[in-house]
PDB file of N, CA and C in Angstrom:
ATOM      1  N   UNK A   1      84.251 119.009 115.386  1.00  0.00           N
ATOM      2  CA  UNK A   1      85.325 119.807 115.891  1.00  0.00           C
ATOM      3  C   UNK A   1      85.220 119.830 117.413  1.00  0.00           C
ATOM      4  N   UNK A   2      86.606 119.761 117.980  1.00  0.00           N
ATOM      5  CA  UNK A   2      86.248 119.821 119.298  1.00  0.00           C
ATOM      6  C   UNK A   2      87.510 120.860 120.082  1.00  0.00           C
ATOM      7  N   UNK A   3      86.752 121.408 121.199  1.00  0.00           N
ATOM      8  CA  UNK A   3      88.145 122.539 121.658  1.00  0.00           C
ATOM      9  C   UNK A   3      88.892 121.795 122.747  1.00  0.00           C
ATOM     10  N   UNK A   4      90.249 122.026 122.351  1.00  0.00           N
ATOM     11  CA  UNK A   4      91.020 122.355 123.338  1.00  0.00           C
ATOM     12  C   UNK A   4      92.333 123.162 123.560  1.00  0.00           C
ATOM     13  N   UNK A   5      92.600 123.120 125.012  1.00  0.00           N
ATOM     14  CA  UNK A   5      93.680 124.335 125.191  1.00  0.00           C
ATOM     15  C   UNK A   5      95.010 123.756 124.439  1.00  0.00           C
ATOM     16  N   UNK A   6      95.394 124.780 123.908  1.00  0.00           N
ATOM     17  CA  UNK A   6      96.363 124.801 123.274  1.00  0.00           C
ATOM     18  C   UNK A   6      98.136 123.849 123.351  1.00  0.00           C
ATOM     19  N   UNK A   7      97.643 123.552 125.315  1.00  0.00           N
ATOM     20  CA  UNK A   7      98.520 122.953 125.490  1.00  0.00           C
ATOM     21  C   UNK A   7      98.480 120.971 125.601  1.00  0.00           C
ATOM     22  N   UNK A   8      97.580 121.117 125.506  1.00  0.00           N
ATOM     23  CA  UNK A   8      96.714 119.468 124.458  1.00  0.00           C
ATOM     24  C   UNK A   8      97.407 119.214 123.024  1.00  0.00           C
ATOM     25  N   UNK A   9      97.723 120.146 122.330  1.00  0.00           N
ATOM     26  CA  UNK A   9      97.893 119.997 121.013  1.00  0.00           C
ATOM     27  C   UNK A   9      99.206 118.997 120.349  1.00  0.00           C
ATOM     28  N   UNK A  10      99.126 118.020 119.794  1.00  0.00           N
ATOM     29  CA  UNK A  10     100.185 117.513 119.240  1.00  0.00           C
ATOM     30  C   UNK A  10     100.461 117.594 117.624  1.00  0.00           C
ATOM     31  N   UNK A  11     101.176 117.437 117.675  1.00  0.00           N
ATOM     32  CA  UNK A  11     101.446 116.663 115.856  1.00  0.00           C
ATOM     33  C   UNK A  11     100.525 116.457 115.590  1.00  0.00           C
ATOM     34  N   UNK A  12     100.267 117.043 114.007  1.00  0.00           N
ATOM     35  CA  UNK A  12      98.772 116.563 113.117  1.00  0.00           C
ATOM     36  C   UNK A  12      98.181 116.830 113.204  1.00  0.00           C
ATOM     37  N   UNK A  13      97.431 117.951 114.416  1.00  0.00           N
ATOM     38  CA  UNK A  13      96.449 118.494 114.316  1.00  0.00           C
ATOM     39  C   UNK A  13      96.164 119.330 114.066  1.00  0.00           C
ATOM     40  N   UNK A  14      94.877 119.655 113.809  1.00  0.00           N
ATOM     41  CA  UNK A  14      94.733 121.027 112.607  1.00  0.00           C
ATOM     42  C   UNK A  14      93.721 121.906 113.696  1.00  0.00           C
ATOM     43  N   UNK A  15      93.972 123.254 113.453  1.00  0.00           N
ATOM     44  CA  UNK A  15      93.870 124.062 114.129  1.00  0.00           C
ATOM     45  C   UNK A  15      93.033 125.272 113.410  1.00  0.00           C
ATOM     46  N   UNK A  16      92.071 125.794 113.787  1.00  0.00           N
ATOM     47  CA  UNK A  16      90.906 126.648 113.405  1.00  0.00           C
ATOM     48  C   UNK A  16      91.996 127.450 113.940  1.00  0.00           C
ATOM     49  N   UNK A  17      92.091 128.641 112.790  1.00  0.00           N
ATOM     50  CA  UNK A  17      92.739 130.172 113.853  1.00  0.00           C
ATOM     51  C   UNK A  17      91.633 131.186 112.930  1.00  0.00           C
ATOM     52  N   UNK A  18      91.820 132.050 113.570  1.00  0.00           N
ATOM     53  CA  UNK A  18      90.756 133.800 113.359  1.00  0.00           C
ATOM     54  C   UNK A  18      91.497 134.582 113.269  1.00  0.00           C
ATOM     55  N   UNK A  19      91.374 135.757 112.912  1.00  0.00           N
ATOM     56  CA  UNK A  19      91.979 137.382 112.870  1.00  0.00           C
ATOM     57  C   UNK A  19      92.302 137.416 114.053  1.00  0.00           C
ATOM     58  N   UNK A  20      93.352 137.746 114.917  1.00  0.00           N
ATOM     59  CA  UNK A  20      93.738 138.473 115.778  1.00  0.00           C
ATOM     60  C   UNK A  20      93.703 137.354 116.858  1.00  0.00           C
ATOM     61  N   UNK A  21      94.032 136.744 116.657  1.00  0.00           N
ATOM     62  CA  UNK A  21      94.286 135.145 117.366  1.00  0.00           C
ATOM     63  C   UNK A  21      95.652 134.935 117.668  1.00  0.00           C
ATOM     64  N   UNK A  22      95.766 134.486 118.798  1.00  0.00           N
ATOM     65  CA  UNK A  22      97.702 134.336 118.895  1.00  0.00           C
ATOM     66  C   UNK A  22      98.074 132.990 118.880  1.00  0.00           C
ATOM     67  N   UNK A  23      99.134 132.434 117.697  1.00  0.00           N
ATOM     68  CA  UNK A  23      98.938 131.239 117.295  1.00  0.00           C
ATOM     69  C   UNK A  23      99.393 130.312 118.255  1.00  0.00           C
ATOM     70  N   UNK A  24      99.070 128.969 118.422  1.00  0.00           N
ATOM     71  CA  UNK A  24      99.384 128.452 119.531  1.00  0.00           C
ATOM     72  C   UNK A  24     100.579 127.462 119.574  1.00  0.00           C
ATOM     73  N   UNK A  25     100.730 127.149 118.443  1.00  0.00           N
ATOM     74  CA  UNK A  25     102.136 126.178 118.007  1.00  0.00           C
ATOM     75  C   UNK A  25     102.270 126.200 116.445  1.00  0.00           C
ATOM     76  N   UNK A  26     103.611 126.265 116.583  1.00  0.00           N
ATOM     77  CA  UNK A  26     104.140 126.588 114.745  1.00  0.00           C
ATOM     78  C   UNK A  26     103.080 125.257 114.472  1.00  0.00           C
ATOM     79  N   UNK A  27     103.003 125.616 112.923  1.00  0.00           N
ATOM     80  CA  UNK A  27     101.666 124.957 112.003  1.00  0.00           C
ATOM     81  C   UNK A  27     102.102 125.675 110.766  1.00  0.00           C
ATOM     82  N   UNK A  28     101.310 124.933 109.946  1.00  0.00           N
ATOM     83  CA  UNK A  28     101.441 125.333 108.403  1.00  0.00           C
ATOM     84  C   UNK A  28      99.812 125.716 108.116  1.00  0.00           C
ATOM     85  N   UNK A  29     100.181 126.606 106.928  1.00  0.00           N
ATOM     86  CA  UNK A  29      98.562 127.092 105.888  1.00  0.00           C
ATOM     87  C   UNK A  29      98.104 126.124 105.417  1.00  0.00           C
ATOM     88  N   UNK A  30      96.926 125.420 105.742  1.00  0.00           N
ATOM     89  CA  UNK A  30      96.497 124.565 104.114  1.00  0.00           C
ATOM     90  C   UNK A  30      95.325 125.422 103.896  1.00  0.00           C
ATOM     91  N   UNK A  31      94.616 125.730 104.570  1.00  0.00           N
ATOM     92  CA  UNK A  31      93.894 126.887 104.082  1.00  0.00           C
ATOM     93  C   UNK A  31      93.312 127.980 104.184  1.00  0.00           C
ATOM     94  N   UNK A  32      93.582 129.243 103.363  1.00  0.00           N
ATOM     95  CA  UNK A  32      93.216 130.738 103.627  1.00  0.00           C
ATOM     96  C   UNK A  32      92.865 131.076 102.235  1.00  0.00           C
ATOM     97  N   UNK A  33      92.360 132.104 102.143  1.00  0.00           N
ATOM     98  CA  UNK A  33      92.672 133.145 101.326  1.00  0.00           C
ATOM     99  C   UNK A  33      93.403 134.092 101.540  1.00  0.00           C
ATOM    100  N   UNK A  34      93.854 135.234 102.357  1.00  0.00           N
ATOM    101  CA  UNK A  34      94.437 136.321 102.887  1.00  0.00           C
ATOM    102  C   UNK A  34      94.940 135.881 104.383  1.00  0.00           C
ATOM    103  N   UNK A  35      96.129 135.832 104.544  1.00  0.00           N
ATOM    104  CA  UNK A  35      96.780 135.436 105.678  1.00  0.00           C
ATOM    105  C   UNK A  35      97.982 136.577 105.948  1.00  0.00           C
ATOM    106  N   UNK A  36      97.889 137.060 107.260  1.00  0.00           N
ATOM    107  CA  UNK A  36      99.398 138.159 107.567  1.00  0.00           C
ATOM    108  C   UNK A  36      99.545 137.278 108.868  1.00  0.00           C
ATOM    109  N   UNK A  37     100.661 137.880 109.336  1.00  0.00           N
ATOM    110  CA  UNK A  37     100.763 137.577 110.952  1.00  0.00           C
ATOM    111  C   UNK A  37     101.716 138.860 111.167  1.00  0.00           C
ATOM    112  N   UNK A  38     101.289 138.696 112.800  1.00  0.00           N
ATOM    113  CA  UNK A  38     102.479 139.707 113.169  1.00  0.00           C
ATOM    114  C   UNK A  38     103.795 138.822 114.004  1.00  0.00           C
ATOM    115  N   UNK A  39     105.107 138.707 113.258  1.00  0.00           N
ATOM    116  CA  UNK A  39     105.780 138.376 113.680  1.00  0.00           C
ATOM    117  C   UNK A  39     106.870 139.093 114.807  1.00  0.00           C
ATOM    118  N   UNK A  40     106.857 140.384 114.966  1.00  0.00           N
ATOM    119  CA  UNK A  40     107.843 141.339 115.919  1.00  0.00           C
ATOM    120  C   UNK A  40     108.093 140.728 117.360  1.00  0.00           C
ATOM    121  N   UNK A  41     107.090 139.835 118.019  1.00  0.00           N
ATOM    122  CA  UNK A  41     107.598 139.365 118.888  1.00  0.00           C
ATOM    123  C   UNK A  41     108.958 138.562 118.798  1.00  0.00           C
ATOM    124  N   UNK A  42     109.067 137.771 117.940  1.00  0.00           N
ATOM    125  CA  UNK A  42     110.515 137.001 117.509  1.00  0.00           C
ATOM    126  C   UNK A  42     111.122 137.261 116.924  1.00  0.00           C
ATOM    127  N   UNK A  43     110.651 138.310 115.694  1.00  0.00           N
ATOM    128  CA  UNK A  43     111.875 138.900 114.765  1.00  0.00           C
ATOM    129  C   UNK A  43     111.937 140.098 114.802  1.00  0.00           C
ATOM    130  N   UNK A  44     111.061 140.831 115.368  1.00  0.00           N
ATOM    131  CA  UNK A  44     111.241 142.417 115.327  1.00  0.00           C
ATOM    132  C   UNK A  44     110.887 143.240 114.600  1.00  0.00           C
ATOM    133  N   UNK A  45     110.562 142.355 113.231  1.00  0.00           N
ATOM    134  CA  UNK A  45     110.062 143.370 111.873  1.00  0.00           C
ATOM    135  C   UNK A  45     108.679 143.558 112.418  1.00  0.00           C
ATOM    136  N   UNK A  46     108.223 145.205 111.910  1.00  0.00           N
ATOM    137  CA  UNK A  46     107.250 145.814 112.510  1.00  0.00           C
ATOM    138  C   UNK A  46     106.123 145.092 111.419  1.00  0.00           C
ATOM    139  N   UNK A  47     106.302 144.997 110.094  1.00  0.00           N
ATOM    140  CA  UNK A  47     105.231 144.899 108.790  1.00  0.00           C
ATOM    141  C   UNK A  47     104.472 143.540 109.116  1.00  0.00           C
ATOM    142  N   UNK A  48     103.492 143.799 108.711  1.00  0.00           N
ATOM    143  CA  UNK A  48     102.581 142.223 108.505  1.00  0.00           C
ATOM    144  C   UNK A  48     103.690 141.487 107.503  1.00  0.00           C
ATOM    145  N   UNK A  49     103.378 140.418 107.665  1.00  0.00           N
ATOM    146  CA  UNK A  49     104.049 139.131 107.294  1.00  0.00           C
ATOM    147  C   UNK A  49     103.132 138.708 106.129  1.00  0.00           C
ATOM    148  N   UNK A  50     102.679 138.455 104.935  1.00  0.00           N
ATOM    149  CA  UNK A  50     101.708 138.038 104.259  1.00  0.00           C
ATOM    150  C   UNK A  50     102.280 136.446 104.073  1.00  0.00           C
ATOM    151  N   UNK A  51     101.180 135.184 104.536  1.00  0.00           N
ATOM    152  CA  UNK A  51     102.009 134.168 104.368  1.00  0.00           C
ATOM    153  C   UNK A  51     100.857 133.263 102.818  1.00  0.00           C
ATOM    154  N   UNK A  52     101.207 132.316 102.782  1.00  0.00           N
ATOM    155  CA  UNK A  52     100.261 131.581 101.602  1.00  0.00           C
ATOM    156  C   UNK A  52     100.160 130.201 102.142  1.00  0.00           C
ATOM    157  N   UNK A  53      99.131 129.555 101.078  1.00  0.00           N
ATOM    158  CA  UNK A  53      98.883 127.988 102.003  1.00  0.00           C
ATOM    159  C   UNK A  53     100.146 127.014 101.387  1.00  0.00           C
ATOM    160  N   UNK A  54      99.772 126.194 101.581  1.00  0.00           N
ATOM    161  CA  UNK A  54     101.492 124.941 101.782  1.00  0.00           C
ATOM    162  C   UNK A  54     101.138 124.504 100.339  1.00  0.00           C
ATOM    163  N   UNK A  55     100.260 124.293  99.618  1.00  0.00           N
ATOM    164  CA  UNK A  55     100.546 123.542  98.595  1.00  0.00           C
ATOM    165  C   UNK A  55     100.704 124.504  97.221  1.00  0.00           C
ATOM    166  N   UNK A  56     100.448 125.970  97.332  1.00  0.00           N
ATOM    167  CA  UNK A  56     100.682 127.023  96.497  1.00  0.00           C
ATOM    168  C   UNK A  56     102.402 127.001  96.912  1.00  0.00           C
ATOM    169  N   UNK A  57     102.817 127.358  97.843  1.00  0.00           N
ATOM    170  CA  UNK A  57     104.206 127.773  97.914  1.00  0.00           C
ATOM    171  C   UNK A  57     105.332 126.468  97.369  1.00  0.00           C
ATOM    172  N   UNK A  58     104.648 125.367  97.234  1.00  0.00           N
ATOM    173  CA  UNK A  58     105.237 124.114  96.752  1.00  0.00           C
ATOM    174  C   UNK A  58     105.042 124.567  95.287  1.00  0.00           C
ATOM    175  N   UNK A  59     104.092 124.545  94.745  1.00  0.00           N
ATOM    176  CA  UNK A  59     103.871 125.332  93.143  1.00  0.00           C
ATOM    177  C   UNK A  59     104.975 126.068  92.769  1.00  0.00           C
ATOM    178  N   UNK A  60     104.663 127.258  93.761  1.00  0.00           N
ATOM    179  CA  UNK A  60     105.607 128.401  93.410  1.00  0.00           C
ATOM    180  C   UNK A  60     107.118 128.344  93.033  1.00  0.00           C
ATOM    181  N   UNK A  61     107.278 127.235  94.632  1.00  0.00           N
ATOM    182  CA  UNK A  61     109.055 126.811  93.989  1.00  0.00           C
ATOM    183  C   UNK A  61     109.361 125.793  93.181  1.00  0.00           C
ATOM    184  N   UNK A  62     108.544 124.970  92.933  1.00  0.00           N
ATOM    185  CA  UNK A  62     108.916 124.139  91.713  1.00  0.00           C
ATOM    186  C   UNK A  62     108.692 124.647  90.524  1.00  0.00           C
ATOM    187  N   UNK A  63     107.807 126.129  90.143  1.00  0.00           N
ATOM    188  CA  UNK A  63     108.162 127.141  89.324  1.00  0.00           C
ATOM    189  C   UNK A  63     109.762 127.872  89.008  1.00  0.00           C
ATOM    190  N   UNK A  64     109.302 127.875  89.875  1.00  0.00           N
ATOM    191  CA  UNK A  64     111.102 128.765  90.197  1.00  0.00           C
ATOM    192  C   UNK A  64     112.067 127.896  89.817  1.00  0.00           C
ATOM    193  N   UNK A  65     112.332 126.646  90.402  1.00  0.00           N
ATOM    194  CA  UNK A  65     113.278 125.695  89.910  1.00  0.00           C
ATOM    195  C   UNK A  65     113.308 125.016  88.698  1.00  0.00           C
ATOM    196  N   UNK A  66     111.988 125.287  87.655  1.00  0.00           N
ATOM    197  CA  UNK A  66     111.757 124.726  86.655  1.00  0.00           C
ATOM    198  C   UNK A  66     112.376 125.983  85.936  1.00  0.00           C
ATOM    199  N   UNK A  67     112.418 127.025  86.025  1.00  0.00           N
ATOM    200  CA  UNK A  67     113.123 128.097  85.487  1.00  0.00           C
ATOM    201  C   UNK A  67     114.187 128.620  85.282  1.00  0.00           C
ATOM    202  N   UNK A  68     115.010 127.498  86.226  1.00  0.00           N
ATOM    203  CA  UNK A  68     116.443 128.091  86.773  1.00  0.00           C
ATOM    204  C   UNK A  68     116.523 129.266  87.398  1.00  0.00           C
ATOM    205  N   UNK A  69     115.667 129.294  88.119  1.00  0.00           N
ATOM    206  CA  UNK A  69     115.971 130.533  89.094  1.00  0.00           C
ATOM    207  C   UNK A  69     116.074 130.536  90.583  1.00  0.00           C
ATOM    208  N   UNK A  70     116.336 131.178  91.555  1.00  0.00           N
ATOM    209  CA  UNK A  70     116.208 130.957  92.934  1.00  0.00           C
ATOM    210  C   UNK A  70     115.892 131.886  93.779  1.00  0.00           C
ATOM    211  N   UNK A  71     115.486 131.911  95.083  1.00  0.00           N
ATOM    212  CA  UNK A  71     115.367 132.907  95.769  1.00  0.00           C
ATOM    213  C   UNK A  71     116.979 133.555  96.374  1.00  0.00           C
ATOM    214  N   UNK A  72     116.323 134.738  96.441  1.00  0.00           N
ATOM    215  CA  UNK A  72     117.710 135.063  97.070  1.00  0.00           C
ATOM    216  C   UNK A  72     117.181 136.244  97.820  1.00  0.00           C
ATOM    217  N   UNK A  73     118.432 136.686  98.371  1.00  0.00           N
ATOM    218  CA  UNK A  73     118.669 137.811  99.803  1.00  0.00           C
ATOM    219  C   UNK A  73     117.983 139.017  99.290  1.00  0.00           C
ATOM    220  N   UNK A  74     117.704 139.154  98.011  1.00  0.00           N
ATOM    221  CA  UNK A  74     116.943 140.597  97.542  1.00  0.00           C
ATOM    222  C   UNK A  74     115.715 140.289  97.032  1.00  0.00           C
ATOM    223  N   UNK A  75     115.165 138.897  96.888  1.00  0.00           N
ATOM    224  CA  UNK A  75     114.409 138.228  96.147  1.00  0.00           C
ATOM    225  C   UNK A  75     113.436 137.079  96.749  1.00  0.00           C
ATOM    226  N   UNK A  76     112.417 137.373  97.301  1.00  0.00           N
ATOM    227  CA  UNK A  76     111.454 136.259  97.941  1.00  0.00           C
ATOM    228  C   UNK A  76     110.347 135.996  97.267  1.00  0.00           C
ATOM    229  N   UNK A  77     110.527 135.289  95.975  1.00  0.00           N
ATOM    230  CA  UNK A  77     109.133 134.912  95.155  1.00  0.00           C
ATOM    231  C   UNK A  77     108.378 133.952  95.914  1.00  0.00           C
ATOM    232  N   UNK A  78     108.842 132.970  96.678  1.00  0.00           N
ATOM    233  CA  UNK A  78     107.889 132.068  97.866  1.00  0.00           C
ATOM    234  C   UNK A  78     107.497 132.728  99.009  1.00  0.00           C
ATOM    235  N   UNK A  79     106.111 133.056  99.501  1.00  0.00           N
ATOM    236  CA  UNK A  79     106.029 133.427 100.838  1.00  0.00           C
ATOM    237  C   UNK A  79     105.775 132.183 101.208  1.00  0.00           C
ATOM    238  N   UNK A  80     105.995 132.153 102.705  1.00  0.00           N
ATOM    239  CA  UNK A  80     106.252 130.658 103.591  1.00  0.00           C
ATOM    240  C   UNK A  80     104.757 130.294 104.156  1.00  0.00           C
ATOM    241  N   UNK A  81     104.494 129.296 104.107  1.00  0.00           N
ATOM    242  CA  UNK A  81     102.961 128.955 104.803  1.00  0.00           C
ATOM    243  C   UNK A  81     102.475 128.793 106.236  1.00  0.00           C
ATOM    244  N   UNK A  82     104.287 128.973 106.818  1.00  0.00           N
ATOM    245  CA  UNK A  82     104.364 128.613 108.143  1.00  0.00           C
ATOM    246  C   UNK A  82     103.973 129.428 109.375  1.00  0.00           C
ATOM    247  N   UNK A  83     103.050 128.814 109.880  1.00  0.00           N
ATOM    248  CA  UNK A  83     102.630 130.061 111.220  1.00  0.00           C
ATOM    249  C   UNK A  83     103.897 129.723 112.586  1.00  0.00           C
ATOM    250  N   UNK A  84     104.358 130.732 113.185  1.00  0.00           N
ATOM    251  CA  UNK A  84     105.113 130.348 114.474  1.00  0.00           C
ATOM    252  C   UNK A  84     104.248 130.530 115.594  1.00  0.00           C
ATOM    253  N   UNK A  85     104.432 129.519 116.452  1.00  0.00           N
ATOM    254  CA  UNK A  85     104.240 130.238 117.717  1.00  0.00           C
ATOM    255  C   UNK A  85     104.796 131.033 118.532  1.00  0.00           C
ATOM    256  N   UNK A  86     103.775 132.040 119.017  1.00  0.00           N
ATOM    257  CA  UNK A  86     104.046 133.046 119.503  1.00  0.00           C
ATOM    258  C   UNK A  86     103.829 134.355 118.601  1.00  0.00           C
ATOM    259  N   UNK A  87     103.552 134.474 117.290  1.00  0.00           N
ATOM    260  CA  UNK A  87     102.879 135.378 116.956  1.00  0.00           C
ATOM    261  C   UNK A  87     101.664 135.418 117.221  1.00  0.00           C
ATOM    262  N   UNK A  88     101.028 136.858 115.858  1.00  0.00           N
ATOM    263  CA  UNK A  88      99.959 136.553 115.955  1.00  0.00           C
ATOM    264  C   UNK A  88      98.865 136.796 114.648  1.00  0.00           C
ATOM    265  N   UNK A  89      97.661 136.958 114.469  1.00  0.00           N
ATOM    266  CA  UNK A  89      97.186 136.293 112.878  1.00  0.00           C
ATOM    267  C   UNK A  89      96.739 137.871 113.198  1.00  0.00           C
ATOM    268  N   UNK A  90      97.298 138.835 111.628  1.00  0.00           N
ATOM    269  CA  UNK A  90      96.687 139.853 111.744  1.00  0.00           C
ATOM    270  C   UNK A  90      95.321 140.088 110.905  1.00  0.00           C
ATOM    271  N   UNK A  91      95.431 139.717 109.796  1.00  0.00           N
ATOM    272  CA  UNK A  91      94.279 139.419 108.838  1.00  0.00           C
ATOM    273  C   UNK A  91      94.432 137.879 108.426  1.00  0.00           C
ATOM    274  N   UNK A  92      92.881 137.192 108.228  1.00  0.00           N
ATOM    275  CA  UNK A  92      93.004 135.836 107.723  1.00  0.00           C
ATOM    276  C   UNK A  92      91.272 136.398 107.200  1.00  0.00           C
ATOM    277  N   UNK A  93      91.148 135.615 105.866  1.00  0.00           N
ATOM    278  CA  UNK A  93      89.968 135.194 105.037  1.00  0.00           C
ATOM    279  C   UNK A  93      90.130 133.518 104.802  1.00  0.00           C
ATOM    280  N   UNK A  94      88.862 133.071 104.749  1.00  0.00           N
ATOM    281  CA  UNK A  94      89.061 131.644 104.449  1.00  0.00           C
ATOM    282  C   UNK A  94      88.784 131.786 102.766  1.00  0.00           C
ATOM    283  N   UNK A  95      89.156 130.800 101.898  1.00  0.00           N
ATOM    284  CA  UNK A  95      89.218 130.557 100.691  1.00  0.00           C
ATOM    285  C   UNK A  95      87.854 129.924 100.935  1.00  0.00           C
ATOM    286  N   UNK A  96      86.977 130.372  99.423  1.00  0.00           N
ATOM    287  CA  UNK A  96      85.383 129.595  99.178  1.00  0.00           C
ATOM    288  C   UNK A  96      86.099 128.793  97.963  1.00  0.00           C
TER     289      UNK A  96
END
């Protein structure tokens, strides 16, 4: 593993983040156990964000679509795996 500043970072690379870390460029979960962020800088909602890793939320909706069912405006059975930049990581556990 090797560090660098954030503004080094391209495509494809994978990124160590911690609790209370401010993310440095949108990225996806591949792996956590317990992931929030605080998104209010860009969207305003005050609540942690609980997100999941990328290949569960692929599960999830090809559940959903195997069911005939969908998400909707009252209804978010997928949480998104996606970190933005410019938040920030409020709780993260790594998966054993």
């Amino acid at each position: 593993m090797i560090a660098l500043h954030e503004s080094e970072l391209v495509s494809g690379d994978i990124v160590k983040i911690s609790e209370g870390m401010d993310v440095p460029a949108d990225m996806l979960v591949l792996e956590a156990h317990d992931i929030t962020t605080d998104e209010s800088a860009l969207t305003g909602e005050p609540d942690a964000i609980k997100k999941r890793i990328y290949h569960e939320c692929l599960e999830k909706r090809d559940e959903i679509i195997a069911n005939g069912q969908k998400n909707s405006s009252k209804s978010h059975d997928v949480y998104s795996p996606i970190l933005m930049s410019g938040t920030s990581v409020r709780l993260f556990k790594i998966k054993f």
